[in-house]
PDB file of N, CA and C in Angstrom:
ATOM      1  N   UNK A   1       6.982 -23.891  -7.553  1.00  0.00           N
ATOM      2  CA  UNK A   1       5.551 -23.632  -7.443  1.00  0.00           C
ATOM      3  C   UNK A   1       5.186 -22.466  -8.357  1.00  0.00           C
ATOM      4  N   UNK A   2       3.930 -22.599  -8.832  1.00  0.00           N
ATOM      5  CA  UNK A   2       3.758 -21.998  -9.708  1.00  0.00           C
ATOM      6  C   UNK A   2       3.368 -20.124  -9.318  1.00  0.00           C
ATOM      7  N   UNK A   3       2.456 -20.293  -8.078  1.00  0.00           N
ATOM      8  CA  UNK A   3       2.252 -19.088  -7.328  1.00  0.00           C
ATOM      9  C   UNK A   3       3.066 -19.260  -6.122  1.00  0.00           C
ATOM     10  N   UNK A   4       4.138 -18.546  -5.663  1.00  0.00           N
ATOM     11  CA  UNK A   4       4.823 -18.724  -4.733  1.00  0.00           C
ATOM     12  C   UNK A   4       4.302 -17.962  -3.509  1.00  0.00           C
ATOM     13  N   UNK A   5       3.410 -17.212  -3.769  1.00  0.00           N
ATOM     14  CA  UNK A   5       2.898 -15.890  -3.198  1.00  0.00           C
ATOM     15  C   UNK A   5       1.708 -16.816  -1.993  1.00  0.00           C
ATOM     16  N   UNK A   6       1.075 -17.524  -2.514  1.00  0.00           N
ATOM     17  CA  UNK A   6       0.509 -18.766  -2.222  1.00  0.00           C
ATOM     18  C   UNK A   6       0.590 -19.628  -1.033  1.00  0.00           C
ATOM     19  N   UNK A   7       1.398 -20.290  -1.728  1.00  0.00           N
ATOM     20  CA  UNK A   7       2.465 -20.580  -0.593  1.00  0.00           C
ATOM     21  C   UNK A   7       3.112 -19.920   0.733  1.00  0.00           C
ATOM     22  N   UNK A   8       3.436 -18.986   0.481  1.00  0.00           N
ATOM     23  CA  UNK A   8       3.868 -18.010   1.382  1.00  0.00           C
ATOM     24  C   UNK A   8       2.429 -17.867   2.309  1.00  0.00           C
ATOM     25  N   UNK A   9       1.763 -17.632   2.012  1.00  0.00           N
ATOM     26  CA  UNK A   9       0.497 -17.054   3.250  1.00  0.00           C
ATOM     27  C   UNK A   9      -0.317 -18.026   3.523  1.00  0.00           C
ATOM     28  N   UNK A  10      -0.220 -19.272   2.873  1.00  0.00           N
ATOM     29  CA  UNK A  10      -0.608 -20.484   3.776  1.00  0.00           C
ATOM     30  C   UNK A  10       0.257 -20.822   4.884  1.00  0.00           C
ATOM     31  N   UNK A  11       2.095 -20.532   4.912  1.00  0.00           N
ATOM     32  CA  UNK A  11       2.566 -20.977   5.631  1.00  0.00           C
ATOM     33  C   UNK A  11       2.414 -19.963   6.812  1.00  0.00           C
ATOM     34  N   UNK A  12       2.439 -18.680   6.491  1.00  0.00           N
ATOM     35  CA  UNK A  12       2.532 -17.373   7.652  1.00  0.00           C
ATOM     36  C   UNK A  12       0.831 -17.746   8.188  1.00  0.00           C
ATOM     37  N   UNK A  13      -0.012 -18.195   7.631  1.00  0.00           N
ATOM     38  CA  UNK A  13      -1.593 -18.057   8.544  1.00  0.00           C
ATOM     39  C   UNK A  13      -0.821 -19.587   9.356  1.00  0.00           C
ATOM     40  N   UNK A  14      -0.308 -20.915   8.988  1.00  0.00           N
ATOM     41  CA  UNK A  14      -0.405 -21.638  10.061  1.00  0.00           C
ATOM     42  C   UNK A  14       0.854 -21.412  10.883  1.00  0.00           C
ATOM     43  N   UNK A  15       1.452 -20.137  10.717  1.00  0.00           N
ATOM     44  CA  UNK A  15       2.217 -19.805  11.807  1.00  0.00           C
ATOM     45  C   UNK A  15       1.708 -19.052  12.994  1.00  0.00           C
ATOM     46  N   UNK A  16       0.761 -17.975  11.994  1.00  0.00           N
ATOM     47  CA  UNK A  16       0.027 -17.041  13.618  1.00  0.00           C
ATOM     48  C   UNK A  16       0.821 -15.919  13.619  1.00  0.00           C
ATOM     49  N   UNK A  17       0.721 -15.679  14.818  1.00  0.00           N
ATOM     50  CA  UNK A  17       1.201 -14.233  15.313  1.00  0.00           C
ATOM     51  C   UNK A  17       1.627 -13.464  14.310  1.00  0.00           C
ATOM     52  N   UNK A  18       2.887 -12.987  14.499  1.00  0.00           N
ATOM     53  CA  UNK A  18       3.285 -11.552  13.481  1.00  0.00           C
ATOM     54  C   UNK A  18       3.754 -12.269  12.411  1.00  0.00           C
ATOM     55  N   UNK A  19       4.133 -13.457  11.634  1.00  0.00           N
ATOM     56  CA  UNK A  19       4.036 -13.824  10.142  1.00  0.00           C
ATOM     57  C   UNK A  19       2.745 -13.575   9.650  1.00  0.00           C
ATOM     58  N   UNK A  20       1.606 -13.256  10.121  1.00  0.00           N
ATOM     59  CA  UNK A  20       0.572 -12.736   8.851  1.00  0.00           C
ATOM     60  C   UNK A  20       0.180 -11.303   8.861  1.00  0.00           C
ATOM     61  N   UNK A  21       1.277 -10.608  10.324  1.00  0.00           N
ATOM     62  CA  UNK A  21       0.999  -8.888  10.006  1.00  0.00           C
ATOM     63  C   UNK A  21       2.533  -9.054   8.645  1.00  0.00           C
ATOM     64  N   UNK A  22       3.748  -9.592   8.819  1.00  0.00           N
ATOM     65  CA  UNK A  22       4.523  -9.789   7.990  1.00  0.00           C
ATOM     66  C   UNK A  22       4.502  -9.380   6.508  1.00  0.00           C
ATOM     67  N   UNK A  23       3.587 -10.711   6.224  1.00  0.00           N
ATOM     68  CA  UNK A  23       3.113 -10.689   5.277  1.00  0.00           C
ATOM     69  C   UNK A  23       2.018  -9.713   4.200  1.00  0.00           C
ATOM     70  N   UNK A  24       0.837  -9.382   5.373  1.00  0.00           N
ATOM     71  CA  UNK A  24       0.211  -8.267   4.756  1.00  0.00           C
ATOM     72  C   UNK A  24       0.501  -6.799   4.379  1.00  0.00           C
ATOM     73  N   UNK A  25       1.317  -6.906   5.434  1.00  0.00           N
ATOM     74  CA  UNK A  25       2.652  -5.039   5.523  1.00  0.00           C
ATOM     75  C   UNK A  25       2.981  -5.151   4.141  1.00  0.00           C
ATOM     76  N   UNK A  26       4.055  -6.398   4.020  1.00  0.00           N
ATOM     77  CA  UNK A  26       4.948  -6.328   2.911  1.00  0.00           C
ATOM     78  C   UNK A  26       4.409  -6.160   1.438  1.00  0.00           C
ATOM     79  N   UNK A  27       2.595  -6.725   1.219  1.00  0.00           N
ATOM     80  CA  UNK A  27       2.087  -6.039   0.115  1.00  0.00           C
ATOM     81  C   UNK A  27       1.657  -5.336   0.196  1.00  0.00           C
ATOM     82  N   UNK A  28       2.056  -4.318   1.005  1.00  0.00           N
ATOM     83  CA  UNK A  28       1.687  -2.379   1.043  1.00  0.00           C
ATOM     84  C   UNK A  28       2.314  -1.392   1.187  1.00  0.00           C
ATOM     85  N   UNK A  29       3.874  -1.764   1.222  1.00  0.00           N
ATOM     86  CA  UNK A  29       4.766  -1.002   1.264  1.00  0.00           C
ATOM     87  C   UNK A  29       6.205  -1.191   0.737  1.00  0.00           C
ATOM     88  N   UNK A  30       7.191  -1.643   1.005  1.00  0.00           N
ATOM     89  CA  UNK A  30       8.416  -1.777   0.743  1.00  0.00           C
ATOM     90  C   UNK A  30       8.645  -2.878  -0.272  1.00  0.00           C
ATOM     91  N   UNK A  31       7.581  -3.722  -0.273  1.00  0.00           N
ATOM     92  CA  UNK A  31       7.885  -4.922  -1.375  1.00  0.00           C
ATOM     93  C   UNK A  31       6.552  -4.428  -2.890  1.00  0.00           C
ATOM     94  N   UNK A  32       5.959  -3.777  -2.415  1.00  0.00           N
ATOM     95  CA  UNK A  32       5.242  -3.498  -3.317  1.00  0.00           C
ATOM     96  C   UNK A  32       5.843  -1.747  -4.117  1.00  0.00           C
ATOM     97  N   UNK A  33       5.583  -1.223  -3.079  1.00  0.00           N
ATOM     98  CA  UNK A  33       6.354  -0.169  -3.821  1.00  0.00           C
ATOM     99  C   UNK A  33       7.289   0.217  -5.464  1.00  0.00           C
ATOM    100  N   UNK A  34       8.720  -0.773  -4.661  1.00  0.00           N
ATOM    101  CA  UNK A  34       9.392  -0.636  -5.818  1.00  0.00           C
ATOM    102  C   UNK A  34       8.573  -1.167  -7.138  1.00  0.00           C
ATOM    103  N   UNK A  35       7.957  -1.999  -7.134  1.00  0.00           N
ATOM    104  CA  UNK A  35       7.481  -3.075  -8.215  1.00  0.00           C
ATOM    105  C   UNK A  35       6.515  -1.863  -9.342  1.00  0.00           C
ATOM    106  N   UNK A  36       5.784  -1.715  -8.072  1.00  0.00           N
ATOM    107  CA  UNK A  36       4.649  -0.504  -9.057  1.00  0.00           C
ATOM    108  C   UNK A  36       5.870   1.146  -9.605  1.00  0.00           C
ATOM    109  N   UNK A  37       7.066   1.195  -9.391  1.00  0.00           N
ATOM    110  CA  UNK A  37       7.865   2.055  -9.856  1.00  0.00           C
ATOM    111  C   UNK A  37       8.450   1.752 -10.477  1.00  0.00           C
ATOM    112  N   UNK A  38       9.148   0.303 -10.852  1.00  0.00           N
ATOM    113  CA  UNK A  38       9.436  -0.118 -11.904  1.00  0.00           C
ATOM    114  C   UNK A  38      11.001  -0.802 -11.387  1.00  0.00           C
ATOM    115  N   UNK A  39      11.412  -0.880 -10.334  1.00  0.00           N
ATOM    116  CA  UNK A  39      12.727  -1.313  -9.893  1.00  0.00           C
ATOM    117  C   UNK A  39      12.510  -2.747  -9.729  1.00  0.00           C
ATOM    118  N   UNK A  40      11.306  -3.348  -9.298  1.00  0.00           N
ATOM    119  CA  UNK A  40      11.232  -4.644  -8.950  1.00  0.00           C
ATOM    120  C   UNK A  40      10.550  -5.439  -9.734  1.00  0.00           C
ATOM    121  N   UNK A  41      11.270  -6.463 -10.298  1.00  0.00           N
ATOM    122  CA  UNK A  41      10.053  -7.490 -10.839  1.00  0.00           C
ATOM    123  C   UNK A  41       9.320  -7.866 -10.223  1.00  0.00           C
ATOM    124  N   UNK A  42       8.052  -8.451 -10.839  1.00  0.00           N
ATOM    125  CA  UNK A  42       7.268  -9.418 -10.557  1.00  0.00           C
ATOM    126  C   UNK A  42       7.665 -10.429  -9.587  1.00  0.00           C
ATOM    127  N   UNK A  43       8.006 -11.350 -10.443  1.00  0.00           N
ATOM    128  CA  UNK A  43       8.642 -12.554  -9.504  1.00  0.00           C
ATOM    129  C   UNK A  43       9.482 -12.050  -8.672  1.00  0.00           C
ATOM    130  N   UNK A  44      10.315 -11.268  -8.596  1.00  0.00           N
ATOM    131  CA  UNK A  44      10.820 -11.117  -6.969  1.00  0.00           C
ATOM    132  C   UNK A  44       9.779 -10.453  -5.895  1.00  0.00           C
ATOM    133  N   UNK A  45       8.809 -10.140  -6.017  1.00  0.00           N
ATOM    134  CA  UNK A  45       8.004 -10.154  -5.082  1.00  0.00           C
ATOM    135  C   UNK A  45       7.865 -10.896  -4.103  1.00  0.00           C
ATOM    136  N   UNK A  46       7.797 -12.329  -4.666  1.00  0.00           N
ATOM    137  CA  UNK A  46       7.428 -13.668  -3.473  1.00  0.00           C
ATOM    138  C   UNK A  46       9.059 -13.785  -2.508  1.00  0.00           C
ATOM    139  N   UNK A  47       9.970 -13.120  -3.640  1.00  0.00           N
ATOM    140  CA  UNK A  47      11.487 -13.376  -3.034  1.00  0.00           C
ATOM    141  C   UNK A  47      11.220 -12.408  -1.627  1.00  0.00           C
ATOM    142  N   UNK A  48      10.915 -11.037  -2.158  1.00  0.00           N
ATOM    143  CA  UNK A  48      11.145 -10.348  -0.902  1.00  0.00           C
ATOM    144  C   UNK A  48      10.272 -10.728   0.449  1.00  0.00           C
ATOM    145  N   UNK A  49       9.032 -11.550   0.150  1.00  0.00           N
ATOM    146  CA  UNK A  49       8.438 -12.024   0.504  1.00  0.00           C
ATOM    147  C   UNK A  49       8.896 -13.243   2.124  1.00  0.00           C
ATOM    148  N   UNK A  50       9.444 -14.128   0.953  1.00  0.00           N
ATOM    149  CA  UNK A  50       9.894 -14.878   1.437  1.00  0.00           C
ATOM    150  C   UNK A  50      11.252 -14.964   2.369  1.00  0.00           C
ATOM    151  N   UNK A  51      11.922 -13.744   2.233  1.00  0.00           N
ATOM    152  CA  UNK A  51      13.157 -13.180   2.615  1.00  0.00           C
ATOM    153  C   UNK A  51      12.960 -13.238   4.057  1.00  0.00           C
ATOM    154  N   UNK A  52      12.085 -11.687   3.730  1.00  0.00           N
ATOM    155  CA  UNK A  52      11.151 -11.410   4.975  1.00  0.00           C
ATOM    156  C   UNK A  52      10.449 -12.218   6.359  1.00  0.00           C
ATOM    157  N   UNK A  53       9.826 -13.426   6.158  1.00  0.00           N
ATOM    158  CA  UNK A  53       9.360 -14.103   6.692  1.00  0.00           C
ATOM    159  C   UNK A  53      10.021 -14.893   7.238  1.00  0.00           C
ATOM    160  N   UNK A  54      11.350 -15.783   6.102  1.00  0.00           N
ATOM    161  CA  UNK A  54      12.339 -16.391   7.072  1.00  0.00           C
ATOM    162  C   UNK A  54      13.218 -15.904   8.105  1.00  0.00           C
ATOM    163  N   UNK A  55      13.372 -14.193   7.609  1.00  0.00           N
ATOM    164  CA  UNK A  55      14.652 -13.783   9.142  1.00  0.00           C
ATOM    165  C   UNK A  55      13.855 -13.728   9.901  1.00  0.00           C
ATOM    166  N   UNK A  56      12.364 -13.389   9.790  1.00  0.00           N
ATOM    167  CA  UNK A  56      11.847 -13.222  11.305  1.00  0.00           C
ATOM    168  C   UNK A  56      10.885 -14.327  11.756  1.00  0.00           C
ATOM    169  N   UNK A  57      11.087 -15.355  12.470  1.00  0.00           N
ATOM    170  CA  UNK A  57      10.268 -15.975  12.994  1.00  0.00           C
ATOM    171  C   UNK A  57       9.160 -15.128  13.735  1.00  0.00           C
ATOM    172  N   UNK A  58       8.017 -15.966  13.631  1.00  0.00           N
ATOM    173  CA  UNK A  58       6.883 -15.423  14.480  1.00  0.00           C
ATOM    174  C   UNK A  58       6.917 -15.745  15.802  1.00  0.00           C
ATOM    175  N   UNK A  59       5.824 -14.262  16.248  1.00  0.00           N
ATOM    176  CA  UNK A  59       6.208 -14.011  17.646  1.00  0.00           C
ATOM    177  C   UNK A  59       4.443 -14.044  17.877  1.00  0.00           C
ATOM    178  N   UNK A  60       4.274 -14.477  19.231  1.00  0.00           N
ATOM    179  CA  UNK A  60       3.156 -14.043  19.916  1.00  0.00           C
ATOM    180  C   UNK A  60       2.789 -12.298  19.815  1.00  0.00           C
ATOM    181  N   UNK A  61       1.301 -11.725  19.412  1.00  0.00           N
ATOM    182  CA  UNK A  61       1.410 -10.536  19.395  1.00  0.00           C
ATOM    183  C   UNK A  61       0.968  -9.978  20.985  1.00  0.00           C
ATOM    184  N   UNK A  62       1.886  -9.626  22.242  1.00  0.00           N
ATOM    185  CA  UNK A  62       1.478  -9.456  23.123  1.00  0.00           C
ATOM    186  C   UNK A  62       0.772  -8.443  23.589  1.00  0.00           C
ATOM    187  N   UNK A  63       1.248  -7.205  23.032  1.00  0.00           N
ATOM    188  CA  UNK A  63       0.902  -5.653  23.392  1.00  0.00           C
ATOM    189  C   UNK A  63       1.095  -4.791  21.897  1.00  0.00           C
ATOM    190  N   UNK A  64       0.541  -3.959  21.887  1.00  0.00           N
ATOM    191  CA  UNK A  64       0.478  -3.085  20.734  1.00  0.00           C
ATOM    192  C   UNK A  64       1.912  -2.887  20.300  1.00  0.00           C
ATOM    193  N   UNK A  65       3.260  -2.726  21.391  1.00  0.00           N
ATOM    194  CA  UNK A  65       4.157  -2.372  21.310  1.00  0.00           C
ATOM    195  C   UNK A  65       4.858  -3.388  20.698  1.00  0.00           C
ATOM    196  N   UNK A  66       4.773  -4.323  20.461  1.00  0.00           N
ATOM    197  CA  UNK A  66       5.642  -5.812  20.326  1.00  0.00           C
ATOM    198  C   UNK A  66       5.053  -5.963  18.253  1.00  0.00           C
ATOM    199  N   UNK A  67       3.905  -5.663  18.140  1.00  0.00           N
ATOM    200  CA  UNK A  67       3.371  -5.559  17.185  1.00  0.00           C
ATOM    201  C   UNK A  67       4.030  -4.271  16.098  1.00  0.00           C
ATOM    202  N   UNK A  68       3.869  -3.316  16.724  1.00  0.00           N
ATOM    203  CA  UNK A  68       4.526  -2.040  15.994  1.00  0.00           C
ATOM    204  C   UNK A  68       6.178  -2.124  15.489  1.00  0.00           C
ATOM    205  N   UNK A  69       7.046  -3.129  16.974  1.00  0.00           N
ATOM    206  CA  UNK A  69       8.457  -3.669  16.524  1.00  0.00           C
ATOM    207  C   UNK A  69       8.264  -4.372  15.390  1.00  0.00           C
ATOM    208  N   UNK A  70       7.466  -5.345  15.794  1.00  0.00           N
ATOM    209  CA  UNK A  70       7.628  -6.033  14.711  1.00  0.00           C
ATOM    210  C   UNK A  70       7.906  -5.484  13.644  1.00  0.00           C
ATOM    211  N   UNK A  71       6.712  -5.045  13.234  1.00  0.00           N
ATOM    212  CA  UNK A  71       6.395  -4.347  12.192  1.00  0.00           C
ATOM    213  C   UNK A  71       7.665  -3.350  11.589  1.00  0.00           C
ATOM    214  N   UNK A  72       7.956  -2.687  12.506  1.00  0.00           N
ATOM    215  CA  UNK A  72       9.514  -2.051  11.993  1.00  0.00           C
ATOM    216  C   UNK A  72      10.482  -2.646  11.415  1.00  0.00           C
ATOM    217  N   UNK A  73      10.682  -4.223  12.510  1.00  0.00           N
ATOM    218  CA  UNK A  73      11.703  -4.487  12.030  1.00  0.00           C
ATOM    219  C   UNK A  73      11.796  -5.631  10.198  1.00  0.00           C
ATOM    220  N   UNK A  74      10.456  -5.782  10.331  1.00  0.00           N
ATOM    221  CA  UNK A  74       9.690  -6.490   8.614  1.00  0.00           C
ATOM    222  C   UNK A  74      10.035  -5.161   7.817  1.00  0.00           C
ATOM    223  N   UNK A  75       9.480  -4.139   7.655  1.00  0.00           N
ATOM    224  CA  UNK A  75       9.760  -3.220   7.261  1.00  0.00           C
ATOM    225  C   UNK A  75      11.234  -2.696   6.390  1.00  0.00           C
ATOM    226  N   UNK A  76      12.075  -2.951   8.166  1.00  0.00           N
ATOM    227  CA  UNK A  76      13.113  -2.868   7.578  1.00  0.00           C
ATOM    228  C   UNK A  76      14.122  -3.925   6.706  1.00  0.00           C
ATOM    229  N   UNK A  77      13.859  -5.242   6.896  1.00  0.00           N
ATOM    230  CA  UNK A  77      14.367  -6.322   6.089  1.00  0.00           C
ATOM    231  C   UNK A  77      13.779  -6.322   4.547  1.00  0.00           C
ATOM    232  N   UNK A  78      12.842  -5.816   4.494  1.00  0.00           N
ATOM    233  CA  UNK A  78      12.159  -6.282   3.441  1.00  0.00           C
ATOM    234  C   UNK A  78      12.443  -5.043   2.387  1.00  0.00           C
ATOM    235  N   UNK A  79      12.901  -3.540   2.694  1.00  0.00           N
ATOM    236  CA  UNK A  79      14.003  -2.770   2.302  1.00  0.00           C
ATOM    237  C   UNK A  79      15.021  -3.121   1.856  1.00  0.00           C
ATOM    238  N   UNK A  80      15.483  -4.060   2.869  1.00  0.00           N
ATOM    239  CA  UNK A  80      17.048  -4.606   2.451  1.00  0.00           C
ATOM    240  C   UNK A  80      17.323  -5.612   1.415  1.00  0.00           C
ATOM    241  N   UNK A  81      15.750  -6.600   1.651  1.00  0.00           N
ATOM    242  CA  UNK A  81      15.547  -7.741   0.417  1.00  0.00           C
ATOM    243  C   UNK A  81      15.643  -6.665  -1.028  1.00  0.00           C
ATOM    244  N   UNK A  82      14.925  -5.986  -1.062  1.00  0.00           N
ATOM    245  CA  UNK A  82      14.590  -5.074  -2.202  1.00  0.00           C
ATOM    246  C   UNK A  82      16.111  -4.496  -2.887  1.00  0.00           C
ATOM    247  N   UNK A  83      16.494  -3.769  -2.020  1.00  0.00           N
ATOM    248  CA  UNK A  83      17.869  -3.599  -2.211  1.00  0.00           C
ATOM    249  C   UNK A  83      18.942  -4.871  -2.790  1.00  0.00           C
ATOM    250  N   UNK A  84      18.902  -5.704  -1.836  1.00  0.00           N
ATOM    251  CA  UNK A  84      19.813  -6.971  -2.590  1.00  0.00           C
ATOM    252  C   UNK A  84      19.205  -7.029  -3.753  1.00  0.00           C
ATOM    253  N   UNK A  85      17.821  -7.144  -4.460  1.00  0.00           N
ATOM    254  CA  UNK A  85      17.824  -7.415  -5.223  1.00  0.00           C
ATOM    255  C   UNK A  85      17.755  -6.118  -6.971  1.00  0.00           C
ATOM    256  N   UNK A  86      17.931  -5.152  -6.704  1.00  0.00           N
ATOM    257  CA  UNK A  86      18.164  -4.405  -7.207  1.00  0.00           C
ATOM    258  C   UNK A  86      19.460  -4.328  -8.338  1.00  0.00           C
TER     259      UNK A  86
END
């Protein structure tokens, strides 16, 4: 596919719950980051992207607290995508 990025957030909106906090985190921090510093390409963007989204299946967002895990634990994979791909 030509925009993979695309792809990606059509599939996280008809998932719901925390695949579209997932997704929006990851272009504001750990997957974007490196890129604008110069460690990450372009095209691996959608990789870390996509990394991201597959280890964590989506969850119902129940309580603020379940949301904030989440969020940690996207956070932290999407570090680690970055890293592998380094």
């Amino acid at each position: 596919m030509r925009f993979p990025c695309l792809r990606l957030a059509g599939e996280a909106a008809r998932a719901g719950g925390t695949c579209a906090l997932h997704l929006e985190r990851r272009k504001r921090d750990r997957r974007a980051r490196p890129f604008l510093d110069g460690g990450l390409r372009f095209l691996e963007i959608s990789e870390v992207i996509e990394r991201t989204l597959d280890a964590l299946p989506s969850q119902p967002v129940v309580t603020f607290e379940s949301l904030y895990e989440a969020d940690r634990l996207a956070r932290d994979l999407a570090g680690e995508a970055v890293a592998a791909l380094r």
